[in-house]
Protein backbone atom coordinates (compact mmCIF):
# COMPACT_ATOMS: atom_id res chain seq x y z
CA UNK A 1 -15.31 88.51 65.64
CA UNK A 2 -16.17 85.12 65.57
CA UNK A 3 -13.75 82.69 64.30
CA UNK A 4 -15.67 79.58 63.91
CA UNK A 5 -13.76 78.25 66.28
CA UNK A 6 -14.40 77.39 70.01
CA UNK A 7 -13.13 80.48 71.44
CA UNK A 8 -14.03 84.51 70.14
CA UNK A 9 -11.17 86.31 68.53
CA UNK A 10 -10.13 89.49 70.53
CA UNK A 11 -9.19 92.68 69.21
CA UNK A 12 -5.89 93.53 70.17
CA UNK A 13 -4.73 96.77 68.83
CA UNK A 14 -4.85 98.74 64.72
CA UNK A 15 -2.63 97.63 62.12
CA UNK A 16 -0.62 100.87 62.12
CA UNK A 17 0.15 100.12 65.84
CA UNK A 18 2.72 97.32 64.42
CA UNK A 19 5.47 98.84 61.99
CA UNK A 20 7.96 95.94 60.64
CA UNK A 21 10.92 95.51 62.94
CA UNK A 22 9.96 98.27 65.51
CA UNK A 23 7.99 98.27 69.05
CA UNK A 24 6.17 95.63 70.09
CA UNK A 25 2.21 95.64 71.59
CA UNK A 26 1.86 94.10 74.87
CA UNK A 27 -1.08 92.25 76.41
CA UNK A 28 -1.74 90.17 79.36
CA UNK A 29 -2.89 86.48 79.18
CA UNK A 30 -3.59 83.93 81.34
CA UNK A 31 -0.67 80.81 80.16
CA UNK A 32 -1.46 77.66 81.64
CA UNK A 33 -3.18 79.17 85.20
CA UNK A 34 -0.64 82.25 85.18
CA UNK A 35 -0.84 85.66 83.91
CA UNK A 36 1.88 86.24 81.78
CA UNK A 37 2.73 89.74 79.42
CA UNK A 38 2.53 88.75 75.66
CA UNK A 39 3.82 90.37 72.70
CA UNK A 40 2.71 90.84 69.40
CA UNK A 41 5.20 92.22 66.46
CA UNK A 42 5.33 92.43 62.85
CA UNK A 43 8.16 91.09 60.73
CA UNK A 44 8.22 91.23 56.77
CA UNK A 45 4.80 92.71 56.82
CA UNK A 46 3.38 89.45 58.94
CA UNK A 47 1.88 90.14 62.75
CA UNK A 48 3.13 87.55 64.93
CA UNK A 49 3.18 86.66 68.73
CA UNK A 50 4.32 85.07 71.60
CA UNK A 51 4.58 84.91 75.36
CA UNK A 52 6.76 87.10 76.91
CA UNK A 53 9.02 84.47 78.21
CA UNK A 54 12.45 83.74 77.28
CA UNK A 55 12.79 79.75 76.95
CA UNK A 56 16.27 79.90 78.73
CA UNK A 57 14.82 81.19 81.90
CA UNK A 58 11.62 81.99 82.29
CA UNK A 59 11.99 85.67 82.61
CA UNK A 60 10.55 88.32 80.41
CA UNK A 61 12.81 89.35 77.47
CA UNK A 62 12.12 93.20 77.22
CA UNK A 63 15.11 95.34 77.87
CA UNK A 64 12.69 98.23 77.70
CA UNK A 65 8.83 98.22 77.49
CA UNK A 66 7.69 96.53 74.27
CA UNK A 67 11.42 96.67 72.88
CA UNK A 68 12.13 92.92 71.72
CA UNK A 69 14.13 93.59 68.07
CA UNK A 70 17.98 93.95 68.15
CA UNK A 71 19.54 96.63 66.83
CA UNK A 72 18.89 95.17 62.65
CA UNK A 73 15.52 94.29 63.36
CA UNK A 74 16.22 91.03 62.42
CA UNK A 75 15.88 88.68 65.42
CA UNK A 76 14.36 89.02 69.18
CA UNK A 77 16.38 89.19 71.65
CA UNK A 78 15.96 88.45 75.76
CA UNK A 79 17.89 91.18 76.87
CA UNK A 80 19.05 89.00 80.12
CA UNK A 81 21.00 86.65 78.26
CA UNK A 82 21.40 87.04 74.71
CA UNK A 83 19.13 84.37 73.53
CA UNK A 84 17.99 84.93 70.11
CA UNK A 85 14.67 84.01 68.14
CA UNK A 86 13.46 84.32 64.55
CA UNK A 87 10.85 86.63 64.90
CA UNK A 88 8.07 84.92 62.36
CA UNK A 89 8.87 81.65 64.18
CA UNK A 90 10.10 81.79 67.51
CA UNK A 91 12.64 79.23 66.85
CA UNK A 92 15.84 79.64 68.86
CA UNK A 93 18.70 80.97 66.91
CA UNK A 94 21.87 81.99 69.32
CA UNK A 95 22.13 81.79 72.75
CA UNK A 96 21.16 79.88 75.44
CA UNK A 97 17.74 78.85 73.75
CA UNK A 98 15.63 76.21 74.94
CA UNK A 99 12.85 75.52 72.54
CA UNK A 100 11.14 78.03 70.93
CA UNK A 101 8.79 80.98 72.01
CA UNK A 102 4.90 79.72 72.97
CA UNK A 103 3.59 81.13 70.13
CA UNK A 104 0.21 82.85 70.02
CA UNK A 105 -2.35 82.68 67.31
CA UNK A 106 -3.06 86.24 65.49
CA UNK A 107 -4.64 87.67 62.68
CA UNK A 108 -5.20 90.54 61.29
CA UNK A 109 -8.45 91.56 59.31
CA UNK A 110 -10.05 95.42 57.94
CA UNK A 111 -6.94 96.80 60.13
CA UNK A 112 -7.46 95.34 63.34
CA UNK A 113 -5.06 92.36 64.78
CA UNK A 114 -6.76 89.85 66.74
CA UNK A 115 -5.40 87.76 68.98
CA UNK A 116 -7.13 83.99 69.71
CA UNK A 117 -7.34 82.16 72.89
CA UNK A 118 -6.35 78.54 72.98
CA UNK A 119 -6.61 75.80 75.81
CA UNK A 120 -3.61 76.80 77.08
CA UNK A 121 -3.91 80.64 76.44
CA UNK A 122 -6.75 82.64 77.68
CA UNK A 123 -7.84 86.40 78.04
CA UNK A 124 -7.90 87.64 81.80
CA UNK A 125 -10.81 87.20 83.18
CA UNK A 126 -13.09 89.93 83.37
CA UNK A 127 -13.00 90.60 86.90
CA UNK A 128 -9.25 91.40 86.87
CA UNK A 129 -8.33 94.21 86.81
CA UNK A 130 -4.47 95.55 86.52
CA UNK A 131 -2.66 97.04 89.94
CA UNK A 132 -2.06 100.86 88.61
């Protein structure tokens, strides 16, 4: 997909994958020289996502795989230390916040979600390949 933009939009996973409030979908980028686990969710029928790295200690937040809602669906929650976020924002709401998520660019288009690199945010490179 080309976005008109420097970088090529990648194809992260269907529409149907990401149910309001629910599981997340992970994927693996490469933040500022490191890979890092993101997470993209969808909250009031918007995709959204961010690093997976709580702002209070860089840690991921997941108390189980690809679990990041609390128990309303309302807000994420690092499941280390109780820090809360507003999922369509990542703003810190309750907790030990520090700033909010890194948020990553998505869209969603024909019912695919498509995430999009930035300077700072890149896909793995090609080469890599994931320890089983």
């Amino acid at each position: 997909m080309n976005t008109g933009a420097d970088t090529e939009a990648i194809a992260l996973c269907a529409s149907a994958e990401l149910q309001d409030g629910a599981l997340a979908v992970p994927f693996d980028v490469v933040y500022d020289g490191q890979i890092c686990r993101a997470f993209a969710i969808r909250f009031d029928a918007q995709v959204h996502a961010y690093l997976n790295r709580c702002t209070h200690i860089a840690m991921e937040m997941d108390y189980r795989a690809n679990h990041f809602f609390d128990c309303t669906g309302r807000w994420l929650l690092c499941s280390t230390h109780g820090a809360m976020y507003a999922p369509d924002t990542g703003q810190g709401v309750g907790g030990p916040c520090r700033g909010p998520l890194q948020k990553i660019k998505v869209t969603e288009l024909d019912g695919t979600v498509y995430w999009h690199p930035s300077p700072l945010c890149k896909p793995l490179p090609k080469t890599f390949s994931k320890p089983v």
